[in-house]
N, C-alpha and C. Protein backbone atom coordinates (compact mmCIF):
# COMPACT_ATOMS: atom_id res chain seq x y z
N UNK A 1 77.81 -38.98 8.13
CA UNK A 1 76.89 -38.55 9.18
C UNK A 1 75.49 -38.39 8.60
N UNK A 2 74.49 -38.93 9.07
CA UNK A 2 73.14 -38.89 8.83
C UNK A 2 72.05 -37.55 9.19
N UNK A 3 71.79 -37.11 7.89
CA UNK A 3 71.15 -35.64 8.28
C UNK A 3 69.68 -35.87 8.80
N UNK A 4 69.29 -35.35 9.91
CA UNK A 4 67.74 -35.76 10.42
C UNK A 4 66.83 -35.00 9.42
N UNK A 5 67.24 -33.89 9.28
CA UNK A 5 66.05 -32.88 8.12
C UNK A 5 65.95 -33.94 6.91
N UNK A 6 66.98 -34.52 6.32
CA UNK A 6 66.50 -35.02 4.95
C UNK A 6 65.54 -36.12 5.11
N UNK A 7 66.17 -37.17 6.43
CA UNK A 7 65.45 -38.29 7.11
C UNK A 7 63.65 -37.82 7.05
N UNK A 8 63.37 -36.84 7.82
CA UNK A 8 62.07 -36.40 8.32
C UNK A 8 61.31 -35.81 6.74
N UNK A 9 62.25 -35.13 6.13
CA UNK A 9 61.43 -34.76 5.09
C UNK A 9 61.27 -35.99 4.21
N UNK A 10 62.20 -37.05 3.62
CA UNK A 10 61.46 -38.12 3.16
C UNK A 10 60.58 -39.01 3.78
N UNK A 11 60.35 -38.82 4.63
CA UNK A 11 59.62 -39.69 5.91
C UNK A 11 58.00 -39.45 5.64
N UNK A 12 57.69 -37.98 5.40
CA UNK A 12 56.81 -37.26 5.22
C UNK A 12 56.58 -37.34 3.94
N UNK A 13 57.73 -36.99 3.10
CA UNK A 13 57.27 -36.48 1.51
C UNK A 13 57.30 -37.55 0.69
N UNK A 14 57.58 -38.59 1.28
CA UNK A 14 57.89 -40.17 0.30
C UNK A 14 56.14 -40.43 -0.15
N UNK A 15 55.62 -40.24 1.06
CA UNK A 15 53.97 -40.65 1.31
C UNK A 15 54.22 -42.37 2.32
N UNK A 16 55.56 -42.33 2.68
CA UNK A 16 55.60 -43.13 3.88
C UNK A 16 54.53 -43.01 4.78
N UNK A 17 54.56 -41.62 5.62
CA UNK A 17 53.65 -40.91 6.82
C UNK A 17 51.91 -41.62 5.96
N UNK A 18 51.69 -42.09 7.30
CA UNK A 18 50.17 -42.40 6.97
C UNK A 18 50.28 -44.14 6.05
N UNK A 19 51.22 -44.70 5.59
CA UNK A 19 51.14 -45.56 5.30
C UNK A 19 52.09 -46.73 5.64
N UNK A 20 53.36 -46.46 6.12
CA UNK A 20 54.15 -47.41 6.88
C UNK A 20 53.42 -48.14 7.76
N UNK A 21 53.00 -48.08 8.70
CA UNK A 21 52.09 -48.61 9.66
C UNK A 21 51.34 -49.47 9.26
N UNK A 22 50.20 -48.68 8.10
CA UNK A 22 49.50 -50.15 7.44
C UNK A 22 49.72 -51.43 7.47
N UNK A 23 51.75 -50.83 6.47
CA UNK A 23 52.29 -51.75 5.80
C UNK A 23 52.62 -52.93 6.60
N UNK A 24 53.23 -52.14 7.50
CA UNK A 24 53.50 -53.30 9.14
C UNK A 24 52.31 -54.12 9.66
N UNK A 25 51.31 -53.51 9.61
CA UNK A 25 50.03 -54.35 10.24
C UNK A 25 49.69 -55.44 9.05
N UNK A 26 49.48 -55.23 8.11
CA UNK A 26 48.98 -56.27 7.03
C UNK A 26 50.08 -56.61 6.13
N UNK A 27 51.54 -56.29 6.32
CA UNK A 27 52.35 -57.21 5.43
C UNK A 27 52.29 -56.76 4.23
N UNK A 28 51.59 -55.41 3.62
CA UNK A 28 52.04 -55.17 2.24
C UNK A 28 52.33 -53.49 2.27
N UNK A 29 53.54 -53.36 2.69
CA UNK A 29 54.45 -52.41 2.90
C UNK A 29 54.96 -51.73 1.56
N UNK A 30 55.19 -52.76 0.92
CA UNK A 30 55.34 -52.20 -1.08
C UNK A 30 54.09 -51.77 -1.25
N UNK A 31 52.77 -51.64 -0.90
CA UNK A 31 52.18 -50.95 -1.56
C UNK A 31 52.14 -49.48 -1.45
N UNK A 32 53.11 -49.28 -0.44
CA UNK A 32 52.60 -47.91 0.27
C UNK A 32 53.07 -46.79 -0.40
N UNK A 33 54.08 -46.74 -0.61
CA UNK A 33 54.97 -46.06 -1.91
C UNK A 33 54.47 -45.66 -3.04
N UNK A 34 53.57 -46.36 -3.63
CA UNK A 34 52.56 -46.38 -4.84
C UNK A 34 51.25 -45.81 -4.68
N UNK A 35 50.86 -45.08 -3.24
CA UNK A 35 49.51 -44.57 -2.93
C UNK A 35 48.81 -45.19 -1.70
N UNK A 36 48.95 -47.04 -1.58
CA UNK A 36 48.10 -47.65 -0.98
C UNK A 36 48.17 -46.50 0.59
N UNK A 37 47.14 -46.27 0.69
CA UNK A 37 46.99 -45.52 2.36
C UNK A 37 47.93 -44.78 2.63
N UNK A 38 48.65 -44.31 1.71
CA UNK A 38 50.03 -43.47 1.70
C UNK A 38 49.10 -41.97 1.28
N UNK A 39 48.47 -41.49 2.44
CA UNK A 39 47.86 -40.25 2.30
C UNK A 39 49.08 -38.52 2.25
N UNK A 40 49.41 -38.45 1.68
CA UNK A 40 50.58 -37.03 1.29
C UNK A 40 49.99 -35.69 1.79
N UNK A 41 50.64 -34.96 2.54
CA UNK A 41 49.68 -33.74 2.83
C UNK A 41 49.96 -33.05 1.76
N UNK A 42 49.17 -31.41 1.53
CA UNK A 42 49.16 -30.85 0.39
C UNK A 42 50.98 -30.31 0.02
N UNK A 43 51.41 -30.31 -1.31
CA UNK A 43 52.32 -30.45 -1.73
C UNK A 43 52.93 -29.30 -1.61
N UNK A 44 51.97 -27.81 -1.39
CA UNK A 44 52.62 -26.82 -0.91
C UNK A 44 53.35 -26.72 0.21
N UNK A 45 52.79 -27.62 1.10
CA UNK A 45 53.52 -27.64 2.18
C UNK A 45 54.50 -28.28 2.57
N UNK A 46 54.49 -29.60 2.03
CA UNK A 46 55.98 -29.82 2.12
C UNK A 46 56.75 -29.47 1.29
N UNK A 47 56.72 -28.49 0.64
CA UNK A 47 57.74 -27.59 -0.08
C UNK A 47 58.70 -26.97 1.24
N UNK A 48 57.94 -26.73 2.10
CA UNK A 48 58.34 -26.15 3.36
C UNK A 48 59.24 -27.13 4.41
N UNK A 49 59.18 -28.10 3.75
CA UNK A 49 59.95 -29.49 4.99
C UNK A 49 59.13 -29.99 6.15
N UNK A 50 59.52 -31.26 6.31
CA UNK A 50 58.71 -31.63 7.24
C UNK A 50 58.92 -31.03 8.56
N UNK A 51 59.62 -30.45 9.25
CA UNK A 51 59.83 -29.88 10.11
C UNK A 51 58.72 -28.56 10.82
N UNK A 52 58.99 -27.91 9.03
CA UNK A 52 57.55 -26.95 9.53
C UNK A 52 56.30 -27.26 9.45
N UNK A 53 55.82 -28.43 8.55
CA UNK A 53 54.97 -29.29 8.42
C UNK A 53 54.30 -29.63 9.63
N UNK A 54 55.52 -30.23 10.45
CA UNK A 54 54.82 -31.12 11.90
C UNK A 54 54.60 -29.33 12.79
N UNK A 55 55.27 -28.99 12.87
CA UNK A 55 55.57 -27.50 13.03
C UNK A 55 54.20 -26.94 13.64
N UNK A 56 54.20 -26.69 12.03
CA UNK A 56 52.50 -26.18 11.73
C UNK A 56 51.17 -26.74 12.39
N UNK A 57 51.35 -27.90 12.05
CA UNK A 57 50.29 -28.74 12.70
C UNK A 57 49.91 -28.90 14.29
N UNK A 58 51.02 -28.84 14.60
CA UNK A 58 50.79 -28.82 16.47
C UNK A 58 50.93 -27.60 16.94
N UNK A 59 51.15 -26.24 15.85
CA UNK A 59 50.50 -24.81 16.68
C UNK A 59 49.07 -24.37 16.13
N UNK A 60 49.16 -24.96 15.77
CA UNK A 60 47.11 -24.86 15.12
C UNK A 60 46.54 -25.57 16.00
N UNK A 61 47.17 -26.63 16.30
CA UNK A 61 46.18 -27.47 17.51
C UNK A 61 46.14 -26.69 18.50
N UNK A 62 47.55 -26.40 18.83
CA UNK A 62 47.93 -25.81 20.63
C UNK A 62 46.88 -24.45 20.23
N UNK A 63 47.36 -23.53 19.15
CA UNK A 63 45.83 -22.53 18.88
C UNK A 63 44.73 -22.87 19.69
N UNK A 64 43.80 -23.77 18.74
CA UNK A 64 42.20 -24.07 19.07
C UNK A 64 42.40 -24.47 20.22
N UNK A 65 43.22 -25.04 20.71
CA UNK A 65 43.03 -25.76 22.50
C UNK A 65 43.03 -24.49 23.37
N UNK A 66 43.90 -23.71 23.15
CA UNK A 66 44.51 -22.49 23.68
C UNK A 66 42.52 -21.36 23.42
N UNK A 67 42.23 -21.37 23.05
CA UNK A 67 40.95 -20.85 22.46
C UNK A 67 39.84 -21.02 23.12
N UNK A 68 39.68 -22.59 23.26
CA UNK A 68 38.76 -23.08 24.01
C UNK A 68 38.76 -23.21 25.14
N UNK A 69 40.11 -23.09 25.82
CA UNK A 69 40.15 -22.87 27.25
C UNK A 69 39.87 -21.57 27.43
N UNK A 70 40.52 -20.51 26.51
CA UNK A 70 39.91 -19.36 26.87
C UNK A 70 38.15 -19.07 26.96
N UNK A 71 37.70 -19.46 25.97
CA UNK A 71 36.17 -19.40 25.92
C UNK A 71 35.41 -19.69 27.14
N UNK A 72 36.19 -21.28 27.80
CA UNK A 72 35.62 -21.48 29.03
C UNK A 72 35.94 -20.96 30.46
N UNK A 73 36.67 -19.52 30.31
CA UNK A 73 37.25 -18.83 30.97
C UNK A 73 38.04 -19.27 32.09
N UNK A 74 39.34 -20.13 31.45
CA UNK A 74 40.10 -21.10 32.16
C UNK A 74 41.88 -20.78 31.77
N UNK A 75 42.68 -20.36 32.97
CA UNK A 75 43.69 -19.39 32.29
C UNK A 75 44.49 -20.41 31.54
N UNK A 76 45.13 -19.35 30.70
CA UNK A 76 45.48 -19.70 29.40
C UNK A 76 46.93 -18.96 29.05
N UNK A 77 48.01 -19.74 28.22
CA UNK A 77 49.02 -19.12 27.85
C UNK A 77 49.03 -19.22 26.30
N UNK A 78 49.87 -17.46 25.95
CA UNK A 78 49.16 -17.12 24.97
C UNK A 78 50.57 -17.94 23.88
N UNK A 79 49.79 -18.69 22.59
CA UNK A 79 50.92 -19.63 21.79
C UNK A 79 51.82 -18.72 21.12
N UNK A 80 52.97 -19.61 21.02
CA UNK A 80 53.74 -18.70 20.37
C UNK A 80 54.57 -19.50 19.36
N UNK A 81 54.11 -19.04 18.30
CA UNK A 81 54.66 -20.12 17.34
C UNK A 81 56.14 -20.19 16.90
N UNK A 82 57.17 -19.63 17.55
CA UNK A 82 58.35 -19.52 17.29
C UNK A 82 58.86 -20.62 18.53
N UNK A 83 57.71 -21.15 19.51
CA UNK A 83 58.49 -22.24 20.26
C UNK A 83 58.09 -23.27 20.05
N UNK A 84 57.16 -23.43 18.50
CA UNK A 84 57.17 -24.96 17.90
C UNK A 84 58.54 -25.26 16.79
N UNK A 85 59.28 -24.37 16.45
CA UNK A 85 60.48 -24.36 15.52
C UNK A 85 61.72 -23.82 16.03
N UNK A 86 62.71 -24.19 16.05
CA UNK A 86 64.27 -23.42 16.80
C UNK A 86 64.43 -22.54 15.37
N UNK A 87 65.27 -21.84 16.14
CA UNK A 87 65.88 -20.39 15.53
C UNK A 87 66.69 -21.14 14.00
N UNK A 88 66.41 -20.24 13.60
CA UNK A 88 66.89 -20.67 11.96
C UNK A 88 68.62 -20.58 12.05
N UNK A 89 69.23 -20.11 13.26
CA UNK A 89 70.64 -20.38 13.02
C UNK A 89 70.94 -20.97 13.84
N UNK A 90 70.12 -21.77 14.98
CA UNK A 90 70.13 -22.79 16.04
C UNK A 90 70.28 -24.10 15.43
N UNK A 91 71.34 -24.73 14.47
CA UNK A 91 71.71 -25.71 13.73
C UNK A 91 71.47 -26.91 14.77
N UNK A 92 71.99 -27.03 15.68
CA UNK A 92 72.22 -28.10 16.74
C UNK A 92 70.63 -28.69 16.94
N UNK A 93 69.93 -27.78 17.32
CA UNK A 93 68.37 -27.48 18.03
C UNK A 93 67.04 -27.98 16.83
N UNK A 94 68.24 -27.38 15.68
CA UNK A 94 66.86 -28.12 14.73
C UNK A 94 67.04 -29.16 14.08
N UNK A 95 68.68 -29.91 14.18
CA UNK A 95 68.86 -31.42 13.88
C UNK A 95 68.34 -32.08 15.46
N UNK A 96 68.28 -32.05 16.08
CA UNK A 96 67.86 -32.32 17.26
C UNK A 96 66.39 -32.76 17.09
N UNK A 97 65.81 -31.36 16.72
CA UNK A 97 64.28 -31.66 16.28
C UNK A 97 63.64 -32.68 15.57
N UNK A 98 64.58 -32.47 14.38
CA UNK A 98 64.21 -32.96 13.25
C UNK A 98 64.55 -35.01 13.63
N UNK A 99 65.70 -34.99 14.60
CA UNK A 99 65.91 -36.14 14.78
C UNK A 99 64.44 -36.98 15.33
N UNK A 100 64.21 -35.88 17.09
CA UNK A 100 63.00 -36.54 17.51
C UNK A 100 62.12 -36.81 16.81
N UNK A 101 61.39 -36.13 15.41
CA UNK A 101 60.16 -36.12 15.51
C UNK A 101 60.43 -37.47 14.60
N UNK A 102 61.39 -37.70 13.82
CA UNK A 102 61.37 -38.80 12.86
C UNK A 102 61.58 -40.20 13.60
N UNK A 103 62.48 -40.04 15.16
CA UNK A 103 62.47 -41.31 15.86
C UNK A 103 60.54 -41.75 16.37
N UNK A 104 59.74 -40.26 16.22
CA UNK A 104 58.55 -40.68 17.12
C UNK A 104 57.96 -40.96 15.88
N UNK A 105 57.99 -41.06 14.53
CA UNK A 105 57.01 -41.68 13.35
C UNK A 105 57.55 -42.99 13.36
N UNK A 106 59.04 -43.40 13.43
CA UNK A 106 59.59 -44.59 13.48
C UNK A 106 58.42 -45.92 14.65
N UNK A 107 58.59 -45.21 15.80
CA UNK A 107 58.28 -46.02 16.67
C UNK A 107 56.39 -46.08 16.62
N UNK A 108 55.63 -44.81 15.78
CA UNK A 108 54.44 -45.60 15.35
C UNK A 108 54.54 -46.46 14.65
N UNK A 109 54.95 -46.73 13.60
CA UNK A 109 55.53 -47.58 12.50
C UNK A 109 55.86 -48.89 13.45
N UNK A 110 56.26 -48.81 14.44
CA UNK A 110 56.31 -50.29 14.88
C UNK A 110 55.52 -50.34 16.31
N UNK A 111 54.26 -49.64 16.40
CA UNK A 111 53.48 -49.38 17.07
C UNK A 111 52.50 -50.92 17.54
N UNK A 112 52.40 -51.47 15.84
CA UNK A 112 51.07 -52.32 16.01
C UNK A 112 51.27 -53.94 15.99
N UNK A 113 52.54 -54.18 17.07
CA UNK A 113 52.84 -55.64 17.32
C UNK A 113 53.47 -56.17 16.86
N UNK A 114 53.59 -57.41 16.52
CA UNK A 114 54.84 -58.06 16.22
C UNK A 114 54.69 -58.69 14.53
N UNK A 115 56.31 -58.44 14.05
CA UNK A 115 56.25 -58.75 12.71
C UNK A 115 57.07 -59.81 12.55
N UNK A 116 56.12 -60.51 11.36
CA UNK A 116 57.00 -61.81 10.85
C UNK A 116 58.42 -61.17 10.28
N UNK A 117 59.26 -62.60 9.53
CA UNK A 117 60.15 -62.02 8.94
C UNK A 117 60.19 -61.43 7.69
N UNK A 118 59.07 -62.17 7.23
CA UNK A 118 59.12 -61.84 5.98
C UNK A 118 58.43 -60.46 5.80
N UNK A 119 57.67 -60.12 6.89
CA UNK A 119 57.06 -58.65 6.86
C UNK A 119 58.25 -57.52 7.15
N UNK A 120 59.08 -57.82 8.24
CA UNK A 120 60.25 -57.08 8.17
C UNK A 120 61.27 -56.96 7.65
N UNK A 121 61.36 -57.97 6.60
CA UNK A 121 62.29 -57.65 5.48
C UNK A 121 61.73 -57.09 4.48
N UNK A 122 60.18 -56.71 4.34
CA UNK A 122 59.94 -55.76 2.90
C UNK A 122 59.83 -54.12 3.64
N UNK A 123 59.94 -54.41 4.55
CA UNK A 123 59.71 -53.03 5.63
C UNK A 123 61.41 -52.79 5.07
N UNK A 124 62.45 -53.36 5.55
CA UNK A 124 63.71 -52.83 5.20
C UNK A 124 63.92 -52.74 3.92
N UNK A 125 63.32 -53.24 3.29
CA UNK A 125 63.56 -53.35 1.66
C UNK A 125 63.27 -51.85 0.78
N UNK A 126 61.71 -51.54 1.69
CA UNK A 126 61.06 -49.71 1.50
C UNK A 126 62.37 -48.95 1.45
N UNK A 127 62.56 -49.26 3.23
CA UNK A 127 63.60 -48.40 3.97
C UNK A 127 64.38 -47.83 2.73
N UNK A 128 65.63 -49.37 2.05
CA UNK A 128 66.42 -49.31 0.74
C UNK A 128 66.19 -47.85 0.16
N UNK A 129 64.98 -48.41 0.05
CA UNK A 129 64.57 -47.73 -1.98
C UNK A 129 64.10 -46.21 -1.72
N UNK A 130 64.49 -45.68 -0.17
CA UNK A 130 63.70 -44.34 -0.15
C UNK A 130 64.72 -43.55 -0.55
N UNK A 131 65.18 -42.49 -1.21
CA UNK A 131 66.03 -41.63 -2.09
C UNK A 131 66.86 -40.73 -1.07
N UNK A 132 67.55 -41.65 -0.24
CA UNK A 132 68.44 -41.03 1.01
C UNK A 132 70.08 -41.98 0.50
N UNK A 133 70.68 -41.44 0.78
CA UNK A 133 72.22 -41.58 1.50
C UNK A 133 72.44 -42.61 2.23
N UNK A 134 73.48 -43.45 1.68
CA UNK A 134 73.69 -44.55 3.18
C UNK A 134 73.86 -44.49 4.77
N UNK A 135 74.20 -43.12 5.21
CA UNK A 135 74.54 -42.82 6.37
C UNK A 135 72.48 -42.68 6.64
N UNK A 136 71.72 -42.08 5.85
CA UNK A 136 70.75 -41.91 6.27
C UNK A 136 69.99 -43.13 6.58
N UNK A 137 70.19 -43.85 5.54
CA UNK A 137 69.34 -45.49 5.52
C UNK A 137 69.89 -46.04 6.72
N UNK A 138 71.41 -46.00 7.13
CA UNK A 138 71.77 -46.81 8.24
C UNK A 138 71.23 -46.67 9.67
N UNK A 139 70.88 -45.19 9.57
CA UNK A 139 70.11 -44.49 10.75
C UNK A 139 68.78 -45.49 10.82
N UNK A 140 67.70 -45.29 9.68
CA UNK A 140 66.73 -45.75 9.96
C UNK A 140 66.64 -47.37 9.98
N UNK A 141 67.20 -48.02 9.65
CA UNK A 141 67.57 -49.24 9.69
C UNK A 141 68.10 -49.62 11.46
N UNK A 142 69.15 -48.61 11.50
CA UNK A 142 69.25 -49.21 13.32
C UNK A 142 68.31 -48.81 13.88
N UNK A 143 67.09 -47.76 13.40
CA UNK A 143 66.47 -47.18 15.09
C UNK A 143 65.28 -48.37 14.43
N UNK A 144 65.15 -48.67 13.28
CA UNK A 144 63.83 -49.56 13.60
C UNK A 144 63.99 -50.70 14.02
N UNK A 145 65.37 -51.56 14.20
CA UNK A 145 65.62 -52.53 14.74
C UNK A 145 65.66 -52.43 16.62
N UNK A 146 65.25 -51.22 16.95
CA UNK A 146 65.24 -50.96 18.58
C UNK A 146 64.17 -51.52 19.22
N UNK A 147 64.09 -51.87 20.23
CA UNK A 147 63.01 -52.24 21.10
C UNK A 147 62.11 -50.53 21.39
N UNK A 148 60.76 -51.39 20.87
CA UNK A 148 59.91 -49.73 21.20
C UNK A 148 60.08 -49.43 22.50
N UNK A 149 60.87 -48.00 23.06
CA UNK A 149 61.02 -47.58 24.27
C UNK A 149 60.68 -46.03 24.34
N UNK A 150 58.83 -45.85 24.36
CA UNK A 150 58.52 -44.67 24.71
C UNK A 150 59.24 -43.85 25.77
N UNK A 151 59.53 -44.52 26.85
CA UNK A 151 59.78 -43.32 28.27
C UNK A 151 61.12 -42.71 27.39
N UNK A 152 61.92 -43.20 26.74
CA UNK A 152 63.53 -43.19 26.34
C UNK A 152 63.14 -41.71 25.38
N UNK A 153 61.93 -41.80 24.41
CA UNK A 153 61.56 -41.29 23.49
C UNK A 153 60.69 -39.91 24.15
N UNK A 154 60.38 -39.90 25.36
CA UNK A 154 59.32 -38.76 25.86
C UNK A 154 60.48 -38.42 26.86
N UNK A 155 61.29 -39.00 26.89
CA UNK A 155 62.71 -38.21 27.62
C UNK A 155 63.46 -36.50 27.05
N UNK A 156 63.60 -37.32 25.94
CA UNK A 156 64.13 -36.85 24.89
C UNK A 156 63.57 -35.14 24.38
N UNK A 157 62.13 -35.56 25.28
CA UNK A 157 61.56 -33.99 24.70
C UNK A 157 61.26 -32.78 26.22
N UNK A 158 61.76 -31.69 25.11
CA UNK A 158 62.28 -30.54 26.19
C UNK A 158 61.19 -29.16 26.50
N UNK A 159 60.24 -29.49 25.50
CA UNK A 159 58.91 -28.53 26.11
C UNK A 159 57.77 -28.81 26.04
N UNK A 160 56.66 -28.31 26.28
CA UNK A 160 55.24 -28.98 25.97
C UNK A 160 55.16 -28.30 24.13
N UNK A 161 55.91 -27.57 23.75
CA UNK A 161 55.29 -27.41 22.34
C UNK A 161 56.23 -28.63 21.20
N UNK A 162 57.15 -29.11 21.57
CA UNK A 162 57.71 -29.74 21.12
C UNK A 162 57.04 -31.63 21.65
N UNK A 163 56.52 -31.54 22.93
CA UNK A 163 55.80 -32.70 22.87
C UNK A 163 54.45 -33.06 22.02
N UNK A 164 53.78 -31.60 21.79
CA UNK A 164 52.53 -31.89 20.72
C UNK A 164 53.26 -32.10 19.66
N UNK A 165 54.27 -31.44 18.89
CA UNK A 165 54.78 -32.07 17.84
C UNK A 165 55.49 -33.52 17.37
N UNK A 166 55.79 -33.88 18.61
CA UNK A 166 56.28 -35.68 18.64
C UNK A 166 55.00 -36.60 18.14
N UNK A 167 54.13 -35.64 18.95
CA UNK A 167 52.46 -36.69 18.80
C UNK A 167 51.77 -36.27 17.84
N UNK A 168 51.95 -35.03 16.93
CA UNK A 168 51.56 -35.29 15.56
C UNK A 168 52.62 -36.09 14.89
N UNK A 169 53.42 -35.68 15.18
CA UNK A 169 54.45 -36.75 13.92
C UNK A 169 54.07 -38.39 14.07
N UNK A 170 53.58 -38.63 15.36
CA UNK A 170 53.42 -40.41 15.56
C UNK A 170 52.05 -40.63 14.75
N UNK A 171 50.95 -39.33 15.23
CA UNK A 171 49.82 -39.37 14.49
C UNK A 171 50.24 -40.16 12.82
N UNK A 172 50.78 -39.11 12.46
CA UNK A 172 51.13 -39.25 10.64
C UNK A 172 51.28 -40.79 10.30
N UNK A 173 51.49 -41.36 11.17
CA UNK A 173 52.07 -42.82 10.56
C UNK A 173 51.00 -43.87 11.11
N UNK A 174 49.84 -43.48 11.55
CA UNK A 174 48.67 -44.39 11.46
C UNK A 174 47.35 -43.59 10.79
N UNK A 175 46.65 -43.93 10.21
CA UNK A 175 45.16 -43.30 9.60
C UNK A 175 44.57 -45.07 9.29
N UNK A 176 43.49 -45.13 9.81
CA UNK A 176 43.45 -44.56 10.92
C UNK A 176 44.12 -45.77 12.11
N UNK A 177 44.04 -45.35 13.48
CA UNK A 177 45.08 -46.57 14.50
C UNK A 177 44.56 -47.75 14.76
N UNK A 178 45.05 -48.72 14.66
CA UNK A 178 44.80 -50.00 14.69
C UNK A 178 44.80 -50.07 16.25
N UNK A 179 43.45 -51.38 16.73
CA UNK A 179 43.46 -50.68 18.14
C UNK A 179 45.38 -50.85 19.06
N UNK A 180 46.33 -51.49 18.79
CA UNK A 180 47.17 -51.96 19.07
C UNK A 180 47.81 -50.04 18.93
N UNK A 181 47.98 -49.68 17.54
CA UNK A 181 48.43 -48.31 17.68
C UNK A 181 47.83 -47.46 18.98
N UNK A 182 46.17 -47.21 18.93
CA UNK A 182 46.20 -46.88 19.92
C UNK A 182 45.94 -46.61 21.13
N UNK A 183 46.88 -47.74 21.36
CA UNK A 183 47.26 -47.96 22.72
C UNK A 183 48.71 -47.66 23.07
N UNK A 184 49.71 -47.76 21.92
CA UNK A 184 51.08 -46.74 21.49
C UNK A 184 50.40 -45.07 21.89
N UNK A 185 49.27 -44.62 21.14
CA UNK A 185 49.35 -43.02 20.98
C UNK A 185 48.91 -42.50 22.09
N UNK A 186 47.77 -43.36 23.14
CA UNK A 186 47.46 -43.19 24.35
C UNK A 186 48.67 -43.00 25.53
N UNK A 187 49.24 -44.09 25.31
CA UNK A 187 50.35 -44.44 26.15
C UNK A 187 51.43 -43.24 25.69
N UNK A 188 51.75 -42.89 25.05
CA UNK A 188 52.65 -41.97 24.21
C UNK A 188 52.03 -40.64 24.89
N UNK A 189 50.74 -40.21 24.75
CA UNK A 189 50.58 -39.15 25.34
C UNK A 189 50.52 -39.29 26.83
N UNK A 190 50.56 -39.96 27.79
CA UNK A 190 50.83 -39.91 29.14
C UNK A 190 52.69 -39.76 29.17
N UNK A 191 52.93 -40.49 28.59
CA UNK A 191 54.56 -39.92 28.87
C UNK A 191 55.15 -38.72 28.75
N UNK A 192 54.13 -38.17 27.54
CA UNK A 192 54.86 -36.79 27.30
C UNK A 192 53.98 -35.81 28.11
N UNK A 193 52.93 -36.03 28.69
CA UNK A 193 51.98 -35.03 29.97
C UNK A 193 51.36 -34.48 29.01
N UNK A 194 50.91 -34.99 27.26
CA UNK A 194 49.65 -34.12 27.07
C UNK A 194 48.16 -34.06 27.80
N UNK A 195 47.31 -33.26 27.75
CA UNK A 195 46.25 -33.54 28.34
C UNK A 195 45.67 -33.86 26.74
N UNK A 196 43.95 -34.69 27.59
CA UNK A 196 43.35 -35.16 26.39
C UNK A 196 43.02 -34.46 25.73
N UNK A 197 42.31 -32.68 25.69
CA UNK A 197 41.87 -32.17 25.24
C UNK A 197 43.14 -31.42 24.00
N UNK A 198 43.99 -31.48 24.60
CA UNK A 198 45.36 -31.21 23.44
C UNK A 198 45.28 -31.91 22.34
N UNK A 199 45.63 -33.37 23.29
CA UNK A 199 45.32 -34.87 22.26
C UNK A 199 44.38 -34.52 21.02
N UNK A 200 43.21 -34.22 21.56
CA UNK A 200 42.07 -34.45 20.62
C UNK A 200 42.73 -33.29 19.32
N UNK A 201 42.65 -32.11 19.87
CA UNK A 201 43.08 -30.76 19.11
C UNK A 201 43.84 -31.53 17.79
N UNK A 202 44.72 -32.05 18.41
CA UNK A 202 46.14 -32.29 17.42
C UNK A 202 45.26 -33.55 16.87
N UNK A 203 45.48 -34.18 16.94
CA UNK A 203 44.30 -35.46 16.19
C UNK A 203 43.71 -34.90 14.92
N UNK A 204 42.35 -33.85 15.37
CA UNK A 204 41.45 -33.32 14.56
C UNK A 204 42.41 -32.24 13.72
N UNK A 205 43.67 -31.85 13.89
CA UNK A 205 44.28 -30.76 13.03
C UNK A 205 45.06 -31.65 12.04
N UNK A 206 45.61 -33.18 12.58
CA UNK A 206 46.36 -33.84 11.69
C UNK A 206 45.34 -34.57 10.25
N UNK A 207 43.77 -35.07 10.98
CA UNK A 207 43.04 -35.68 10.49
C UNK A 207 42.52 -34.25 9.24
N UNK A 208 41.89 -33.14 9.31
CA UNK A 208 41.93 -32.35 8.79
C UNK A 208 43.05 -31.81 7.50
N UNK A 209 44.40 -32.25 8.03
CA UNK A 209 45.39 -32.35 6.70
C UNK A 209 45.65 -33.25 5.79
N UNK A 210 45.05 -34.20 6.09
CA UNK A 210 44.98 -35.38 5.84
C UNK A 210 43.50 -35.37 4.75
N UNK A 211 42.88 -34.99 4.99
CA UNK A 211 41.07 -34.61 3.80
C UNK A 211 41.92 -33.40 3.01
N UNK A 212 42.12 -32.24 3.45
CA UNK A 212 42.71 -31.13 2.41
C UNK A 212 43.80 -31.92 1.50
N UNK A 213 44.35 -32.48 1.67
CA UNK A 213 45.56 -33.37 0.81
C UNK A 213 45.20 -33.61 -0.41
């Protein structure tokens, strides 16, 4: 059985996040592993897993958004950061999590059009060599062979704090979006009902971890 936490945390901590995508757009996917555009957030933090990672990132956004509506004296609900993470003995809820957010970096990753073969066989070749379990590799191996199906993927999610976290996690896997990506992250946020001003929030909080790195 394929664990989603280990999936998401190498996903993140490989230095995949931020450089798979590249790899897909220009065909040199081996470089990414080695640094090329493979931007790593700071190392303290994924000490913490990617989970609280993406976590983190989309209640800092929902924060400042949450802030600025207040400023413009526009009602407001107050964040609560225990409904960007399930309960630490909610096992079900946080493989669940951990599943979505790694299916929504997957499907940036195949965000930016169509790949030769020879581009998608060094893409599976990465996949190989990332320091997971065969049950884990088999996971990512079938979901990247799926037809990209956002609505299937914004189905899947069960609150608005858990939809800003789908859309940082898709964030992570373009720096910056090729216009083809986004038109994935645009389209991605109408399915899940962010508004733009969220959008932006989470953008500028992912882009921001991304310089501290």
């Amino acid at each position: 059985m394929f664990d989603a936490k280990r999936i998401l945390d190498q996903l993140i901590g490989s230095g995949v996040a931020g450089g798979l995508a590249g790899g897909v757009a220009g065909g040199a996917l081996a470089n990414v592993l080695s640094g090329k555009k493979a931007k790593k957030l700071a190392g303290s933090a994924l000490k913490v897993g990617g989970l609280a990672l993406v976590g983190g990132l989309a209640y800092k956004a929902w924060q400042h958004h949450q802030q600025g509506k207040s400023a413009a004296n526009a009602p407001v609900d107050a964040p609560d950061e225990r409904a960007f993470l399930p309960d630490s003995q909610d096992v079900a809820g946080t493989q669940a999590l951990n599943l979505l957010l790694a299916r929504a970096m997957i499907a940036a990753a195949k965000a930016d059009g169509q790949i030769d073969t020879s581009e998608s066989q060094t893409i599976l070749n990465q996949i190989n060599g990332l320091a997971l379990p065969a049950d884990d590799k088999a996971f990512l191996f079938e979901e990247y062979a799926k037809p990209l199906d956002l609505v299937a993927l914004a189905r899947d999610v069960d609150s608005p704090e858990h939809a800003a976290e789908v859309y940082a996690a898709a964030l992570l896997m373009v720096d910056p979006p090729s216009p083809s990506e986004q038109i994935f992250l645009d389209s991605l946020t109408r399915e899940l009902g962010i508004d733009t001003g969220l959008a932006d929030e989470i953008r500028a909080t992912v882009q921001a971890g991304r310089v501290a790195a």
